[in-house]
PDB file of N, CA and C in Angstrom:
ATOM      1  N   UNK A   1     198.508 236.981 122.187  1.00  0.00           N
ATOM      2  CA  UNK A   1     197.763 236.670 123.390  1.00  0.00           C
ATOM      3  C   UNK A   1     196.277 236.797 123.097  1.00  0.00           C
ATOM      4  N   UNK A   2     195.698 235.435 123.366  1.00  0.00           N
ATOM      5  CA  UNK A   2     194.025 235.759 123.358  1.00  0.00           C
ATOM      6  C   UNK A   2     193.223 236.345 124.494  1.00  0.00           C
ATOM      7  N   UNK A   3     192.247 237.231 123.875  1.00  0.00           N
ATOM      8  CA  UNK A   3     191.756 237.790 125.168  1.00  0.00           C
ATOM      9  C   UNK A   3     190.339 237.504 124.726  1.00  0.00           C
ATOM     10  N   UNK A   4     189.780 237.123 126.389  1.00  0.00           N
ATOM     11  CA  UNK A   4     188.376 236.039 126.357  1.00  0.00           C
ATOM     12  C   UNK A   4     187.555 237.418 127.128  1.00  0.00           C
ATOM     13  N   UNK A   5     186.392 238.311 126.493  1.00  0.00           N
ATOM     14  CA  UNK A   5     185.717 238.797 126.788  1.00  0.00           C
ATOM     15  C   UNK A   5     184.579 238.736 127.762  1.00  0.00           C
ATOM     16  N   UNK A   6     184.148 239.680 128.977  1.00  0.00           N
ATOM     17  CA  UNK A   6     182.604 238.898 129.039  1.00  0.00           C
ATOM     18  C   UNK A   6     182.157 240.395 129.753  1.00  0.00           C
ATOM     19  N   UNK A   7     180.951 240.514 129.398  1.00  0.00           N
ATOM     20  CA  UNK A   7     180.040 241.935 129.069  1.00  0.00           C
ATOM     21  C   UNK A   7     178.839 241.500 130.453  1.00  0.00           C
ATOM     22  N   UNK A   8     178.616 242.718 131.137  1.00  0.00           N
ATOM     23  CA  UNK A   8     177.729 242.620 131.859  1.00  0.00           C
ATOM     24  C   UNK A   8     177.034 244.022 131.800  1.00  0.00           C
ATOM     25  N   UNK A   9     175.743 244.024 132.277  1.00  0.00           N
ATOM     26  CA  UNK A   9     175.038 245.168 132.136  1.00  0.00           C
ATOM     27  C   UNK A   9     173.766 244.774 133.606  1.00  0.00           C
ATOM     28  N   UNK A  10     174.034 245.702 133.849  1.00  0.00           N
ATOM     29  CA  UNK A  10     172.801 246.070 134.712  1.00  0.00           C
ATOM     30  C   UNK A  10     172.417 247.810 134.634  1.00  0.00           C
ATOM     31  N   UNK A  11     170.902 247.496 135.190  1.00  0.00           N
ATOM     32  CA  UNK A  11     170.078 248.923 135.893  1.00  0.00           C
ATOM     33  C   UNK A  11     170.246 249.563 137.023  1.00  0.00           C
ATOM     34  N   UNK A  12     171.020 250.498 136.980  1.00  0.00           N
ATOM     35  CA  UNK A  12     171.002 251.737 137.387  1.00  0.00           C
ATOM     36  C   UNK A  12     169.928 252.828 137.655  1.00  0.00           C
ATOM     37  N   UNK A  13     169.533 252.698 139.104  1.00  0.00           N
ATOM     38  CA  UNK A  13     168.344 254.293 139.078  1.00  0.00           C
ATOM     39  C   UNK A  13     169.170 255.266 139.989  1.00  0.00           C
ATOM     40  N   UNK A  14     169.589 256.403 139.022  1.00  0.00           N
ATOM     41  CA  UNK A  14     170.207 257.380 139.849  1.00  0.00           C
ATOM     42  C   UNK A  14     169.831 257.685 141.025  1.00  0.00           C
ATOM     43  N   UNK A  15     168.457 257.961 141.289  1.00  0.00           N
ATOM     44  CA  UNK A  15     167.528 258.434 142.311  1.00  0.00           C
ATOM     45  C   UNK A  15     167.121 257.395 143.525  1.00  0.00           C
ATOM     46  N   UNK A  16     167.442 256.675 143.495  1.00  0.00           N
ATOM     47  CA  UNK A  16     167.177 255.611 144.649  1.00  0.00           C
ATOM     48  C   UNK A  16     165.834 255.801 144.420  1.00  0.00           C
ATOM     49  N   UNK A  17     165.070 255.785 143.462  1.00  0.00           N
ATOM     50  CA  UNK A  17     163.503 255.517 143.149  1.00  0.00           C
ATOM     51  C   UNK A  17     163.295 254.660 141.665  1.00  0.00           C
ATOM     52  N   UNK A  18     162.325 253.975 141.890  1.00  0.00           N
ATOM     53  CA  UNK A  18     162.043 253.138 141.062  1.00  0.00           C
ATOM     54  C   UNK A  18     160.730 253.733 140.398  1.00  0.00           C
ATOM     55  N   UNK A  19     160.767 254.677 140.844  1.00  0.00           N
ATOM     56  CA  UNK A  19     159.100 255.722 140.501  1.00  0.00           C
ATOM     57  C   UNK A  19     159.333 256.316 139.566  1.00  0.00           C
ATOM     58  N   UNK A  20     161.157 256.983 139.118  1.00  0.00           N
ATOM     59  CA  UNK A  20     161.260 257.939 138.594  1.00  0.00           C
ATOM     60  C   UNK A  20     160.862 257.077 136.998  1.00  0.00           C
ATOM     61  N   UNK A  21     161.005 257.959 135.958  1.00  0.00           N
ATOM     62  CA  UNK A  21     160.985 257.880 134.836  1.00  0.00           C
ATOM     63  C   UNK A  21     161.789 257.222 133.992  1.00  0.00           C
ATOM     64  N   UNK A  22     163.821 257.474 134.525  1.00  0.00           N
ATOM     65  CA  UNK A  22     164.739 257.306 133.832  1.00  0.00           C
ATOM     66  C   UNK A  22     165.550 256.469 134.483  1.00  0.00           C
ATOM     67  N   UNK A  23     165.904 254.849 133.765  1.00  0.00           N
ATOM     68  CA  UNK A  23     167.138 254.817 134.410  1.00  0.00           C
ATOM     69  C   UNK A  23     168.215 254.515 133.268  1.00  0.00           C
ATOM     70  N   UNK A  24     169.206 254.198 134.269  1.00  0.00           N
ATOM     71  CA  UNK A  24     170.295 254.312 133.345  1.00  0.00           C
ATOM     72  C   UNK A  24     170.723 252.980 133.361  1.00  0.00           C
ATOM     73  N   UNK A  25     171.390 252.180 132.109  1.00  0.00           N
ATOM     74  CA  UNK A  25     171.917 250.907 132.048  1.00  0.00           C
ATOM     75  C   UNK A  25     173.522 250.745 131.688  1.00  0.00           C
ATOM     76  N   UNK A  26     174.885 250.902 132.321  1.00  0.00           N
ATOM     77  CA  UNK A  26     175.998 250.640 131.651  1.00  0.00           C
ATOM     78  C   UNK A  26     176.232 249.478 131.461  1.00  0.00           C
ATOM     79  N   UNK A  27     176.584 249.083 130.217  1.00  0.00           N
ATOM     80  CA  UNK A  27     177.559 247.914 129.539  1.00  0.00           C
ATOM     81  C   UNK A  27     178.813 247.763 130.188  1.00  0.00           C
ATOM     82  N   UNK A  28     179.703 247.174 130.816  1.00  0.00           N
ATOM     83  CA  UNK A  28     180.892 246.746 130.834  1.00  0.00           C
ATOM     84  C   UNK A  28     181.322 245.600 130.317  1.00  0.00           C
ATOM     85  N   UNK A  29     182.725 245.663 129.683  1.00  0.00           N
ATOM     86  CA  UNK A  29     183.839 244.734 129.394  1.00  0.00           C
ATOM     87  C   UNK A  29     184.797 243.948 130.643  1.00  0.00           C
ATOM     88  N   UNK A  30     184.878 242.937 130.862  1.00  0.00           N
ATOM     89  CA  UNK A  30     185.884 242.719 131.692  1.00  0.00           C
ATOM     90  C   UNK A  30     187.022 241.663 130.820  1.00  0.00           C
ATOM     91  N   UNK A  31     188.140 241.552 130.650  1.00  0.00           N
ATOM     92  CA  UNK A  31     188.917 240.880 130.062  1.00  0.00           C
ATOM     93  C   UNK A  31     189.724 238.918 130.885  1.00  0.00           C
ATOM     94  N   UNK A  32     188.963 238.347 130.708  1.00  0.00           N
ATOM     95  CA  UNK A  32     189.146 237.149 131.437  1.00  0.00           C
ATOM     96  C   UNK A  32     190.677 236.231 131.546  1.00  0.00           C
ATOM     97  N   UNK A  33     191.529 236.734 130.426  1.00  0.00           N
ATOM     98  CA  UNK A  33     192.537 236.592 130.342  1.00  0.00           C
ATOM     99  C   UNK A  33     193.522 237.331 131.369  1.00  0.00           C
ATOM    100  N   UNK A  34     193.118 237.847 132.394  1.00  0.00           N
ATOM    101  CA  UNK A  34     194.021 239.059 133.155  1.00  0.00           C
ATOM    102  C   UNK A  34     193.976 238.005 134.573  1.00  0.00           C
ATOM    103  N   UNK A  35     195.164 237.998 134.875  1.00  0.00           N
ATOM    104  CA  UNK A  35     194.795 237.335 136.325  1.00  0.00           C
ATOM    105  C   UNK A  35     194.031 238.263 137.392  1.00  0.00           C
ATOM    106  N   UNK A  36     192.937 236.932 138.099  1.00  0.00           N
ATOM    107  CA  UNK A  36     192.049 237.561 139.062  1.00  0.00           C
ATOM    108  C   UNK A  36     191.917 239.148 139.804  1.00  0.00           C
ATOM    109  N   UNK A  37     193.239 239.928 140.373  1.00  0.00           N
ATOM    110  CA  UNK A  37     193.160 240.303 140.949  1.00  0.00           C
ATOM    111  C   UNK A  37     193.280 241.676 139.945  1.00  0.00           C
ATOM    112  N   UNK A  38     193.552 241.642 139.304  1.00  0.00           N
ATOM    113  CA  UNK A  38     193.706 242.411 137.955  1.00  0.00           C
ATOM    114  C   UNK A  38     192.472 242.856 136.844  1.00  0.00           C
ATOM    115  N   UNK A  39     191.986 241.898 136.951  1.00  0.00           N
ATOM    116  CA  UNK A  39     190.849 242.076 135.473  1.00  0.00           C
ATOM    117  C   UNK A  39     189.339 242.992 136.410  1.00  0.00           C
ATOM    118  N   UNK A  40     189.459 243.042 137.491  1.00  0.00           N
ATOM    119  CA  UNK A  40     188.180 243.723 138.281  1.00  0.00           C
ATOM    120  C   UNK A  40     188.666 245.369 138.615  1.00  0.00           C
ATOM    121  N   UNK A  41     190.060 245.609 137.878  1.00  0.00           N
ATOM    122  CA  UNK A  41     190.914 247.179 138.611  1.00  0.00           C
ATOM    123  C   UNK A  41     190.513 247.994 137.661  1.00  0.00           C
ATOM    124  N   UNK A  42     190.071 249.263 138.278  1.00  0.00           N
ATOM    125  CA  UNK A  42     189.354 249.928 137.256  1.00  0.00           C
ATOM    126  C   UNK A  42     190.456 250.609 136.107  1.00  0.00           C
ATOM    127  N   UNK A  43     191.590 250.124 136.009  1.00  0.00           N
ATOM    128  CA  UNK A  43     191.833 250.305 134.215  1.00  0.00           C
ATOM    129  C   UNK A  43     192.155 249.192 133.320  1.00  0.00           C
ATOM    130  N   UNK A  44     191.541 248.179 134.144  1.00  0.00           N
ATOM    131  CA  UNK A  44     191.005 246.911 133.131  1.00  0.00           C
ATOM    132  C   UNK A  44     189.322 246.914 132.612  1.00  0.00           C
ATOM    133  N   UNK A  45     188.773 247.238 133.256  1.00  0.00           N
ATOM    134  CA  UNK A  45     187.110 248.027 133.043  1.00  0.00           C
ATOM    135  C   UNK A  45     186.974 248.585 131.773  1.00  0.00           C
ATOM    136  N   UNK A  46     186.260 247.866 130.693  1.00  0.00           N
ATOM    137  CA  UNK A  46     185.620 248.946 129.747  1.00  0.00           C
ATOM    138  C   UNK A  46     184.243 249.199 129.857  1.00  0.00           C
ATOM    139  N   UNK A  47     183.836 250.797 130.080  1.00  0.00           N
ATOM    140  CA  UNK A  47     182.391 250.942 129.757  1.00  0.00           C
ATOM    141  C   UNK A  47     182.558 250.788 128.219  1.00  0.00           C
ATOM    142  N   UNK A  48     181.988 249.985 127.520  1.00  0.00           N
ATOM    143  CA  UNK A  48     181.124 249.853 126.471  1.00  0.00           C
ATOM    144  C   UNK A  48     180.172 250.667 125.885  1.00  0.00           C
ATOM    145  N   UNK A  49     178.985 251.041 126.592  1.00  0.00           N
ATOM    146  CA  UNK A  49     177.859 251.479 126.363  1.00  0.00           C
ATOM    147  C   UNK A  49     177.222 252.202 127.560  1.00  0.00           C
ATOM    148  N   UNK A  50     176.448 253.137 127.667  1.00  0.00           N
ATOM    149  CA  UNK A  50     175.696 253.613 128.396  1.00  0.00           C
ATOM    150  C   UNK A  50     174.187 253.886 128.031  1.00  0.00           C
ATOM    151  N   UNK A  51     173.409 253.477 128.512  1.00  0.00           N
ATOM    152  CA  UNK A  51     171.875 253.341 127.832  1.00  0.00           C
ATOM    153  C   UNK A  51     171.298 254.598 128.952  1.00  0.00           C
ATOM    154  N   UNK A  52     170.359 255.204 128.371  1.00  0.00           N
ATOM    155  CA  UNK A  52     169.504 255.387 129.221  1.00  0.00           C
ATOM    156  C   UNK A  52     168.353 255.653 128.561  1.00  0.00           C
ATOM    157  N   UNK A  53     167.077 254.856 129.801  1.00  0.00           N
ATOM    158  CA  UNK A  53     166.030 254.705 128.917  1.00  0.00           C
ATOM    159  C   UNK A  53     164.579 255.289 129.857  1.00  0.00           C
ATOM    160  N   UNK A  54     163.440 255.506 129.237  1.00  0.00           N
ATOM    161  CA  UNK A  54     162.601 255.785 129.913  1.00  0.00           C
ATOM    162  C   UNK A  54     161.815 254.274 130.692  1.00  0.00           C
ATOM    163  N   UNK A  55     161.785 252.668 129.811  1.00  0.00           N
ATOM    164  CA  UNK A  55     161.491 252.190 129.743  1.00  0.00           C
ATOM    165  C   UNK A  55     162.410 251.083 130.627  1.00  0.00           C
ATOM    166  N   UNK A  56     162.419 250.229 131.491  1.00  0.00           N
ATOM    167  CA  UNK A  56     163.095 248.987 131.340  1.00  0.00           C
ATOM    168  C   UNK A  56     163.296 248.292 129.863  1.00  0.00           C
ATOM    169  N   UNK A  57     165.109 247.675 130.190  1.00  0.00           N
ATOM    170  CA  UNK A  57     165.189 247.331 128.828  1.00  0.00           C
ATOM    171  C   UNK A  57     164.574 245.593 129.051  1.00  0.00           C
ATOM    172  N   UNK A  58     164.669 245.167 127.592  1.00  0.00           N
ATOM    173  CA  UNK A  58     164.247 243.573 128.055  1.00  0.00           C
ATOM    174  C   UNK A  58     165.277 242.863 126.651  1.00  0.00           C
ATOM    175  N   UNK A  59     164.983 241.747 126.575  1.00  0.00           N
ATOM    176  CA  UNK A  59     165.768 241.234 125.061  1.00  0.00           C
ATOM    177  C   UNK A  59     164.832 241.436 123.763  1.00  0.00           C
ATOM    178  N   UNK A  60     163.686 242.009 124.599  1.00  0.00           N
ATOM    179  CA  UNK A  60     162.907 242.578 122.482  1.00  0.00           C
ATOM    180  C   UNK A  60     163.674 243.747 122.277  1.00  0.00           C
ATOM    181  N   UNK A  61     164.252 244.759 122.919  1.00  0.00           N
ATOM    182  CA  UNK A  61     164.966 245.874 122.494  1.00  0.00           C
ATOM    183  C   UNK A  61     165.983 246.378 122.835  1.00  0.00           C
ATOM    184  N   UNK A  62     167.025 245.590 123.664  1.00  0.00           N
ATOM    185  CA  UNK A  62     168.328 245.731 123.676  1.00  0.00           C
ATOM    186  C   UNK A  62     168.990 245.120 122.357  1.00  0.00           C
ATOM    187  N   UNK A  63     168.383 244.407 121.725  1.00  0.00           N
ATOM    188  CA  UNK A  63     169.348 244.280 120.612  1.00  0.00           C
ATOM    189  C   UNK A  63     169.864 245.720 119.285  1.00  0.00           C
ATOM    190  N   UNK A  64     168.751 246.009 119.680  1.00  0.00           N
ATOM    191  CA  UNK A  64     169.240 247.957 118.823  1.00  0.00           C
ATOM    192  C   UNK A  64     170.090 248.677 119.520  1.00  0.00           C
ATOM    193  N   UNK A  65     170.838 248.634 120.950  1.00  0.00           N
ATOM    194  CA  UNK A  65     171.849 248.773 121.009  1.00  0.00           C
ATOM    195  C   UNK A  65     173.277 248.013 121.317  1.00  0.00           C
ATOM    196  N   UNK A  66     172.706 246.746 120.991  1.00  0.00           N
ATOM    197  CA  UNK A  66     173.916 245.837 120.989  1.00  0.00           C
ATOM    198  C   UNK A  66     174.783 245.346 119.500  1.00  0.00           C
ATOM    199  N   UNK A  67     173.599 245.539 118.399  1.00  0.00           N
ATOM    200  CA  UNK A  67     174.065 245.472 117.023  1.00  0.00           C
ATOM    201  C   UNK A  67     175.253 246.446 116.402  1.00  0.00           C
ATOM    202  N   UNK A  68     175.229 247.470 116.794  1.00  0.00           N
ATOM    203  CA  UNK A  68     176.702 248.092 116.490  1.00  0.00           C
ATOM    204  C   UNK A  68     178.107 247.621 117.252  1.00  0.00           C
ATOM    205  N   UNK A  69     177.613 247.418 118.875  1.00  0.00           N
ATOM    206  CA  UNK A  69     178.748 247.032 119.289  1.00  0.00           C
ATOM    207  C   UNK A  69     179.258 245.704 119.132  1.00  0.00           C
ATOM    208  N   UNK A  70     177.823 244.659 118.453  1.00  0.00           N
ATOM    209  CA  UNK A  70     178.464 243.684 118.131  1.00  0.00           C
ATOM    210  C   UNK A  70     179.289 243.752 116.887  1.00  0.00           C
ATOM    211  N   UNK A  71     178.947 244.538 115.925  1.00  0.00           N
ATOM    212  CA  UNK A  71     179.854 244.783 114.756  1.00  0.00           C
ATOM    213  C   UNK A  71     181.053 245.423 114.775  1.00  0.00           C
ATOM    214  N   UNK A  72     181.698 245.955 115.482  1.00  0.00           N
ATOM    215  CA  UNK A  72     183.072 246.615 115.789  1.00  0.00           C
ATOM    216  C   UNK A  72     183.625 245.605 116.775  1.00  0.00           C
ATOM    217  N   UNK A  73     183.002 244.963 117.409  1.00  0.00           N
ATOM    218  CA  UNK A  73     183.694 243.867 118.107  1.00  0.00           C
ATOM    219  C   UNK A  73     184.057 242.292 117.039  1.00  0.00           C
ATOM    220  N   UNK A  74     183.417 242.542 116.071  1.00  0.00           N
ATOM    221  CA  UNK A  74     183.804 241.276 114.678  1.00  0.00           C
ATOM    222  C   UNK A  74     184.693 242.116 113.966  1.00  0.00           C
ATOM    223  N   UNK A  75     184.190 243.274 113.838  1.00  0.00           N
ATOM    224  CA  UNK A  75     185.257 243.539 113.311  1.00  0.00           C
ATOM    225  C   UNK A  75     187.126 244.189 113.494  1.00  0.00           C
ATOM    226  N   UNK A  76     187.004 244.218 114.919  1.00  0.00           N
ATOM    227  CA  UNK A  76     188.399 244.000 115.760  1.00  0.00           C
ATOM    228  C   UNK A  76     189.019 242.839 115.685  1.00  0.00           C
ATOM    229  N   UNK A  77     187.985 241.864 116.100  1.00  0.00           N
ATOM    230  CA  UNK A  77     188.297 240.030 116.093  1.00  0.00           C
ATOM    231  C   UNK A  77     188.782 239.731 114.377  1.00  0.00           C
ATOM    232  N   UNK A  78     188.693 240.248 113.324  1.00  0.00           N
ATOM    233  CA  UNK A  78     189.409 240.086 112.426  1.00  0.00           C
ATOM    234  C   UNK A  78     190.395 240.884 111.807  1.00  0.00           C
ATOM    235  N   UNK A  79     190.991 242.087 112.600  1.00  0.00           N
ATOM    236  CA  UNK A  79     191.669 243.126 112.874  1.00  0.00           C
ATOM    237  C   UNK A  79     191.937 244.208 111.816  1.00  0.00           C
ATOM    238  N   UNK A  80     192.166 245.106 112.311  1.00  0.00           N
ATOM    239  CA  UNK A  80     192.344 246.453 111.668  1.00  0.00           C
ATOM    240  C   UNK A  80     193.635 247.061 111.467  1.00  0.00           C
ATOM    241  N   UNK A  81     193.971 247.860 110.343  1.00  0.00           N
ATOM    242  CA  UNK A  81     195.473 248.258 110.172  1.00  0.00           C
ATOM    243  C   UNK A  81     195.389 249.588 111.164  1.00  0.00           C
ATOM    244  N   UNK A  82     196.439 249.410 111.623  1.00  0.00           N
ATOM    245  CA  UNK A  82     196.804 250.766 112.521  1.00  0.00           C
ATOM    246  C   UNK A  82     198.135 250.988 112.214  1.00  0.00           C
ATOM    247  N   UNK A  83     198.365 252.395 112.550  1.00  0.00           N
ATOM    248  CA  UNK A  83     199.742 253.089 111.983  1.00  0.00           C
ATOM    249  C   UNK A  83     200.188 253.308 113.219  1.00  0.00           C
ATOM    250  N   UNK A  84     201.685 253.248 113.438  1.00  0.00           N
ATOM    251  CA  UNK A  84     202.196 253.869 114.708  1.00  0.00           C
ATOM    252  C   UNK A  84     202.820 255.256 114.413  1.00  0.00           C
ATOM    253  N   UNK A  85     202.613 256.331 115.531  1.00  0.00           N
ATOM    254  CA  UNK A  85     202.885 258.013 115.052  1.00  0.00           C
ATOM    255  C   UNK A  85     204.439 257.630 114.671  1.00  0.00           C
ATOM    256  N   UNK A  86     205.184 256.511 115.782  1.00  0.00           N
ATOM    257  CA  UNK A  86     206.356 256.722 115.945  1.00  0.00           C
ATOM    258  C   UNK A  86     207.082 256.297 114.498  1.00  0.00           C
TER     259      UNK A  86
END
């Protein structure tokens, strides 16, 4: 079964202030292959990543934390040996 990925991220300000210093950014996974009512239930949900930054992020420097997760995600897509305990 293929499963069709798609990653969203938004900003998070804990504080209901945009004054403060820190916010926070989570990554999620949602799996597009899951029928509708399914792929939005939170144990189809992967957090991915959790950023938190002093700075708004932009695309000059989210790629320093997207480069690892893009590399474990190529390297799943060409798969890994796993052992079963059983």
């Amino acid at each position: 079964m293929k499963c069709s990925l798609g990653l969203g991220i938004d900003g998070v300000y804990l504080y209901s202030s945009k004054n403060l210093c820190w916010s926070t950014w989570p990554m999620i996974s949602l799996c597009y292959s899951l029928p509708p009512w399914l792929m939005t239930k939170r144990n189809f949900i992967m957090l991915l990543l959790l950023i938190l930054s002093k700075k708004s992020l932009c695309s000059a420097n989210i790629d320093v934390y997207l480069t690892p997760l893009i590399q474990e995600l190529q390297e799943l897509w060409e798969g890994v040996h796993a052992h079963d305990v059983l």
